[in-house]
C-alpha atoms as a PDB file:
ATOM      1  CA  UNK A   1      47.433  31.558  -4.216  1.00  0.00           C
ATOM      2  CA  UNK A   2      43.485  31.150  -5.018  1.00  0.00           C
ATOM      3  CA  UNK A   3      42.196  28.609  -7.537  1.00  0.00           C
ATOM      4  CA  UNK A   4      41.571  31.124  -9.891  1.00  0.00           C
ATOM      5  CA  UNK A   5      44.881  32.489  -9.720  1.00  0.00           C
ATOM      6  CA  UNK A   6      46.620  28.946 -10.974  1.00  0.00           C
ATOM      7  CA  UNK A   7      43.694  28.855 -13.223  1.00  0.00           C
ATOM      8  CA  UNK A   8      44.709  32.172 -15.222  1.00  0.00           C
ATOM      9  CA  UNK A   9      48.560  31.166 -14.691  1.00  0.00           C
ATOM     10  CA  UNK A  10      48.201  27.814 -16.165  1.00  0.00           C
ATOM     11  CA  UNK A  11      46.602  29.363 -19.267  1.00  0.00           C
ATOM     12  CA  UNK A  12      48.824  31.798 -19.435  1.00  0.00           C
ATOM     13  CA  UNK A  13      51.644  28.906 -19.388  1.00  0.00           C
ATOM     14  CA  UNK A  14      50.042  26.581 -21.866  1.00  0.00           C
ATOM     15  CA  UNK A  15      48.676  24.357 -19.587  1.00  0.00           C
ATOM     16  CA  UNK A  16      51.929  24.045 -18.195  1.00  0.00           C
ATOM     17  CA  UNK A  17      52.088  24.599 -14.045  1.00  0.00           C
ATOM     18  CA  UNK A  18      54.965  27.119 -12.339  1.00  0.00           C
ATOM     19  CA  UNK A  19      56.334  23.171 -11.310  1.00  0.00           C
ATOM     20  CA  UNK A  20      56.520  21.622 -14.755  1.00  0.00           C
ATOM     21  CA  UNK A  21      58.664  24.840 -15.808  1.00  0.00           C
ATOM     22  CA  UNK A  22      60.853  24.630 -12.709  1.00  0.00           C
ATOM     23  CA  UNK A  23      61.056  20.799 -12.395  1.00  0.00           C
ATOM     24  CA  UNK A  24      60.623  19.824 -15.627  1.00  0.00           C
ATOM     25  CA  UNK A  25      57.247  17.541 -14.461  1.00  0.00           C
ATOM     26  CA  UNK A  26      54.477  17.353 -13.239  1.00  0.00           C
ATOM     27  CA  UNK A  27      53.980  17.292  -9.207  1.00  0.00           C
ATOM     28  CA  UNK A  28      50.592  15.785  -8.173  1.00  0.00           C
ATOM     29  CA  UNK A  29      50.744  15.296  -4.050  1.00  0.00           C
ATOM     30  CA  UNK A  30      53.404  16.108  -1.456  1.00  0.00           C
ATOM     31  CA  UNK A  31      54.661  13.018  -0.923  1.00  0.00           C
ATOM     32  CA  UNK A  32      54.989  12.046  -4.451  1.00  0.00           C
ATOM     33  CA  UNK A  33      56.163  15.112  -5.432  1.00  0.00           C
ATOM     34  CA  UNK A  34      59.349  14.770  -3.028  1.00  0.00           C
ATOM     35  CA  UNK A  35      59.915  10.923  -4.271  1.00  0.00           C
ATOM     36  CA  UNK A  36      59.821  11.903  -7.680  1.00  0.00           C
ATOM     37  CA  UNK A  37      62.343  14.846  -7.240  1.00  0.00           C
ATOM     38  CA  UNK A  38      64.593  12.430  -5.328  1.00  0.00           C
ATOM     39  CA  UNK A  39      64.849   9.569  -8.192  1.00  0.00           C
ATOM     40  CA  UNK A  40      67.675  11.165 -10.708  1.00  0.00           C
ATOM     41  CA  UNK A  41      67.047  10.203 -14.388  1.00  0.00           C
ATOM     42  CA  UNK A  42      63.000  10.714 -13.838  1.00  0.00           C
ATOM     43  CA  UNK A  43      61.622  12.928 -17.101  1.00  0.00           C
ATOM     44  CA  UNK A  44      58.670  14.634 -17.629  1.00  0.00           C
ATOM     45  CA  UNK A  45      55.479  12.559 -18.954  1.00  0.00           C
ATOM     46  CA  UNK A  46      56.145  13.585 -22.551  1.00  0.00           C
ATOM     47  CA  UNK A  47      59.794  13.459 -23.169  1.00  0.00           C
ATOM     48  CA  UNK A  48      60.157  16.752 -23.998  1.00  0.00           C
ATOM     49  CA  UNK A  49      63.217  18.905 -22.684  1.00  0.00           C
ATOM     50  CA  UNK A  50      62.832  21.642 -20.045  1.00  0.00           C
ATOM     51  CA  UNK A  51      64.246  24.236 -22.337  1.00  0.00           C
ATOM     52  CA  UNK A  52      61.588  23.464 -25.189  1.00  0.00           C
ATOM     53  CA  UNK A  53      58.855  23.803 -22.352  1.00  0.00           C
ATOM     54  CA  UNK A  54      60.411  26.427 -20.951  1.00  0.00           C
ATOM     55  CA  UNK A  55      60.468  28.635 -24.398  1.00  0.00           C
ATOM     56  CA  UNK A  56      57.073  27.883 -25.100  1.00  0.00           C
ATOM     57  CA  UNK A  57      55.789  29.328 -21.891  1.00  0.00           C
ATOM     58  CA  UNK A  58      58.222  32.620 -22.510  1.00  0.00           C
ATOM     59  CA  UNK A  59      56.677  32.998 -26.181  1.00  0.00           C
ATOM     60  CA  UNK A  60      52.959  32.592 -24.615  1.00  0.00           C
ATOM     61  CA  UNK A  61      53.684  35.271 -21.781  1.00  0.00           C
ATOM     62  CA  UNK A  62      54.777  37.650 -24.456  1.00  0.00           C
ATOM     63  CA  UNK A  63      51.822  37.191 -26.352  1.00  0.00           C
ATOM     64  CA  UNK A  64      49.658  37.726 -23.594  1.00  0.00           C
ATOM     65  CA  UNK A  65      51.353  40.984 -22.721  1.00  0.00           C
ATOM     66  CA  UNK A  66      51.668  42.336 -26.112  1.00  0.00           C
ATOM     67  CA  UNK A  67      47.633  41.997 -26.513  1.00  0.00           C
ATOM     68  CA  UNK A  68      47.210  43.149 -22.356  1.00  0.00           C
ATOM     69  CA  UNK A  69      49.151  46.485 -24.233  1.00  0.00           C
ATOM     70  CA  UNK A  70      47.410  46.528 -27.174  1.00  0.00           C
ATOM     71  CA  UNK A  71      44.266  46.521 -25.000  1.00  0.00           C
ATOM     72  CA  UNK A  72      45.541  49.366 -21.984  1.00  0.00           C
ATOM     73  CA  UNK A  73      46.368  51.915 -24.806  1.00  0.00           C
ATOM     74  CA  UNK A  74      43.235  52.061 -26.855  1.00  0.00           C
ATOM     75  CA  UNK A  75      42.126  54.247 -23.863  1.00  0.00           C
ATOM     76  CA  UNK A  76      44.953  56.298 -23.619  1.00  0.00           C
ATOM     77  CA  UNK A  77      45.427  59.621 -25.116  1.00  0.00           C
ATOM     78  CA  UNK A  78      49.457  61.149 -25.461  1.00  0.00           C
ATOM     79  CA  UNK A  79      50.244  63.692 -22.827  1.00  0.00           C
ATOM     80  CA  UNK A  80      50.412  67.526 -23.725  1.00  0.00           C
ATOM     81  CA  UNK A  81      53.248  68.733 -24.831  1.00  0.00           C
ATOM     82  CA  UNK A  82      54.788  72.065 -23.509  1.00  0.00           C
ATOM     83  CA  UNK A  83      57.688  73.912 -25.135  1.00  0.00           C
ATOM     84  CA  UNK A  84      60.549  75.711 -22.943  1.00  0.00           C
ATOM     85  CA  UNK A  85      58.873  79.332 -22.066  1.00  0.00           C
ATOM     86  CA  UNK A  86      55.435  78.935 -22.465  1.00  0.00           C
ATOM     87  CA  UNK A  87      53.348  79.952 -19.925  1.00  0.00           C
ATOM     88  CA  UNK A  88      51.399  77.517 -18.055  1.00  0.00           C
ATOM     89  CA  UNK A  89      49.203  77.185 -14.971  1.00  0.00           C
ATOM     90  CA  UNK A  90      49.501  74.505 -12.448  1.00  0.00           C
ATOM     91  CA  UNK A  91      46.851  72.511  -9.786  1.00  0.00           C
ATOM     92  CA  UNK A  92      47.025  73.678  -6.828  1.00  0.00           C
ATOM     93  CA  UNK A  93      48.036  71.266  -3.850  1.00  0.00           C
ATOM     94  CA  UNK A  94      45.879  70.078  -0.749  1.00  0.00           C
ATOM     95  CA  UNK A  95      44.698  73.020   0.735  1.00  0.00           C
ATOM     96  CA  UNK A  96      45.280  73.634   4.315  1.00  0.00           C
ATOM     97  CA  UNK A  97      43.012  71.426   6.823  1.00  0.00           C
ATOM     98  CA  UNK A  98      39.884  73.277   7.528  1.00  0.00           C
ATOM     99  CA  UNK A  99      39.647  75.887   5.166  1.00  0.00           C
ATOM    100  CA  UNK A 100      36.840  75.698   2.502  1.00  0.00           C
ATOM    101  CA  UNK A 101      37.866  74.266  -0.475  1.00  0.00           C
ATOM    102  CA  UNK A 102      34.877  75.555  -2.995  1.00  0.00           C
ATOM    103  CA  UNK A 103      35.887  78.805  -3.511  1.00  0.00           C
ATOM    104  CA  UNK A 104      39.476  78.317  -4.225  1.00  0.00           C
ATOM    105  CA  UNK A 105      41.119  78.396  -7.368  1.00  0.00           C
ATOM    106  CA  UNK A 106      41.672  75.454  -9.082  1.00  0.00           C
ATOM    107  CA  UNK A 107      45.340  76.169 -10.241  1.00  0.00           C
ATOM    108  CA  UNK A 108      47.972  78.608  -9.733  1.00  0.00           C
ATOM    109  CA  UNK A 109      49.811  80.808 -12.931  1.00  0.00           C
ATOM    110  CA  UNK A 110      50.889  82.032 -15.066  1.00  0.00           C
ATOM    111  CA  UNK A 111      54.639  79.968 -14.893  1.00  0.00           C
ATOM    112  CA  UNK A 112      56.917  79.806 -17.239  1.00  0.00           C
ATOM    113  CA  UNK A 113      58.515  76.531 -18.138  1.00  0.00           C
ATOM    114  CA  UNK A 114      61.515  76.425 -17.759  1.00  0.00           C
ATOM    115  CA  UNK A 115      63.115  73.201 -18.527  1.00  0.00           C
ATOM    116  CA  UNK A 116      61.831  69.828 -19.662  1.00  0.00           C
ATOM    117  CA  UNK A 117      63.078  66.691 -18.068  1.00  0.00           C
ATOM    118  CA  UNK A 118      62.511  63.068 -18.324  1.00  0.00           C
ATOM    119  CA  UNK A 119      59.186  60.874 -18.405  1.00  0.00           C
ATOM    120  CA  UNK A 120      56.566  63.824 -19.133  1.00  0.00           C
ATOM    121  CA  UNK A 121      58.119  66.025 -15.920  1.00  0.00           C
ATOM    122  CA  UNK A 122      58.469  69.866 -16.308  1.00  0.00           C
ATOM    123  CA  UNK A 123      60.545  72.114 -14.266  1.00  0.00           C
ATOM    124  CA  UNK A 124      58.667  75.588 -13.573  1.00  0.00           C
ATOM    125  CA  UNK A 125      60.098  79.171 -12.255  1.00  0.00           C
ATOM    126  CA  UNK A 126      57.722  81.929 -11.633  1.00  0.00           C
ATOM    127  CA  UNK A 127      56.546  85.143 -13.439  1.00  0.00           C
ATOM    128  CA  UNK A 128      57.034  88.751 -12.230  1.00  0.00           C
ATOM    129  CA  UNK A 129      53.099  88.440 -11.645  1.00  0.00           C
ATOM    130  CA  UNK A 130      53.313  84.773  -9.712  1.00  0.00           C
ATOM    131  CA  UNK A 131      56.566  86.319  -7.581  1.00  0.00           C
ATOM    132  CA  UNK A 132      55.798  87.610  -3.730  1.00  0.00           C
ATOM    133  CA  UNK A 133      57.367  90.476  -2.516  1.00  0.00           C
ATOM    134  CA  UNK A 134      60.908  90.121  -1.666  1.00  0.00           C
ATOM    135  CA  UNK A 135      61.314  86.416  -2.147  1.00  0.00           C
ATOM    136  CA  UNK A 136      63.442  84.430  -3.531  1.00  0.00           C
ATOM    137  CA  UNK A 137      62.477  82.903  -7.175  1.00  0.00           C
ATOM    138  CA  UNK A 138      60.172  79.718  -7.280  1.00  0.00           C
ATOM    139  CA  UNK A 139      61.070  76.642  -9.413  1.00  0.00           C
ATOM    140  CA  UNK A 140      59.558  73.699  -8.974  1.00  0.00           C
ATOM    141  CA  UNK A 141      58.928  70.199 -10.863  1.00  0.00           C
ATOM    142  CA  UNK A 142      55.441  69.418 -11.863  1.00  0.00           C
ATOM    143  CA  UNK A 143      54.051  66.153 -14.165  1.00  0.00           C
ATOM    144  CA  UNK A 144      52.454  66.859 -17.241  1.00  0.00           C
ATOM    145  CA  UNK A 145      48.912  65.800 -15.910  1.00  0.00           C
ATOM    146  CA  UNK A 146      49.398  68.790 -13.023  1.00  0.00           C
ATOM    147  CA  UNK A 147      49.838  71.328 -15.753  1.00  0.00           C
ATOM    148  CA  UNK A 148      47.802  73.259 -18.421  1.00  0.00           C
ATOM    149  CA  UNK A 149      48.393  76.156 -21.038  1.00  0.00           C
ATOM    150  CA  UNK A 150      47.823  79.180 -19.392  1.00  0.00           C
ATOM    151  CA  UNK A 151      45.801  81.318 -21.739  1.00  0.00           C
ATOM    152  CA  UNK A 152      44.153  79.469 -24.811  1.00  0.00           C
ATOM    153  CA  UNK A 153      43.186  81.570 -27.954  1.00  0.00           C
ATOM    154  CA  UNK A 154      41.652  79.869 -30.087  1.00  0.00           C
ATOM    155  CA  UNK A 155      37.988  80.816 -29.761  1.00  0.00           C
ATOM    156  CA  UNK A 156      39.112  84.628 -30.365  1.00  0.00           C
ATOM    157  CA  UNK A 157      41.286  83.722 -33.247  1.00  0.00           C
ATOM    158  CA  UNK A 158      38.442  81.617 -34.965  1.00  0.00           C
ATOM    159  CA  UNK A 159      36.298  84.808 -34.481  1.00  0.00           C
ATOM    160  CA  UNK A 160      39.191  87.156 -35.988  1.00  0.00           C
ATOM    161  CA  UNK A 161      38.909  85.025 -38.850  1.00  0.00           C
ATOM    162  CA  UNK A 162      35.293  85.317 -39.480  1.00  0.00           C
ATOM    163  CA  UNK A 163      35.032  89.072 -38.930  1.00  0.00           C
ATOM    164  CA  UNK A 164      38.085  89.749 -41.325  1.00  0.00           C
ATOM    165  CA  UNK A 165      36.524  87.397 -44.093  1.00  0.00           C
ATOM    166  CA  UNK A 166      32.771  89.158 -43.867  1.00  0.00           C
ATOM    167  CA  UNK A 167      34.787  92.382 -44.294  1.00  0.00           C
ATOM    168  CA  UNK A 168      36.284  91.200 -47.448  1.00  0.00           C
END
């Protein structure tokens, strides 16, 4: 472990070193450090019990990670959510090993979904479009980062709603 490793630990801990939570005191060398682990009825430099040390370095390590969350979400946006039968199109995966990548299509559709599952997963089947010729029917599982809406409307619909309000 690097200096600045036990530095940032030690903070984290109150001051406090992995040892003084563990032993209950402070080890300075190697020698000493086995001496004073031998000698029963040795305490800790400030008389204060393990458990109260020990609780004070929990309640600082949960501070620390509630503001290390606080901090990781303000960049984080909620994932997409898809319902069961919406159409969707999905990235496509590593194409084959020297074939041209740039004119390829990005992703692959439409799909329907077809049920959702745990942690932001999505099982997929194929359309009667996406479906080859005699094969059997495709279902796959896809995160929700691997998959978009297939068609998206809402430029035509905001353009409906102009045209039928200038005809009014």
């Amino acid at each position: 472990m690097s200096d600045d490793e036990t530095q940032r630990i030690k903070r984290t801990l109150d001051g406090k070193t992995p040892a003084e939570l563990l032993f209950g005191l402070r080890l300075k060398g190697q020698t000493e450090s086995a001496l004073l682990l031998s000698i029963p009825g040795v305490t800790n430099e400030n008389n204060v019990s393990l458990n109260e040390i020990r609780r004070e370095a929990s309640d600082n390590i949960k501070a620390v990670q509630s503001k290390q969350k606080v901090s990781y979400d303000k960049s984080r946006i909620p994932p997409r959510n898809f319902s069961i039968g919406q159409l969707v199109r999905v990235e496509r995966q590593v194409c084959e090993k020297g074939t041209s990548k740039k004119l390829v299509a990005k992703c692959l559709g439409p799909y329907r979904i077809s049920k959702i599952l745990p942690n932001d997963r999505y099982e997929i089947e194929d359309t009667p479009i996406t479906r080859k010729k005699h094969k059997q029917k495709y279902v796959g599982i896809y995160p929700v980062d691997k998959i978009y809406p297939w068609l998206v409307f809402k430029y035509l619909t905001e353009l409906d709603d102009e045209d039928s309000a200038q005809e009014k």
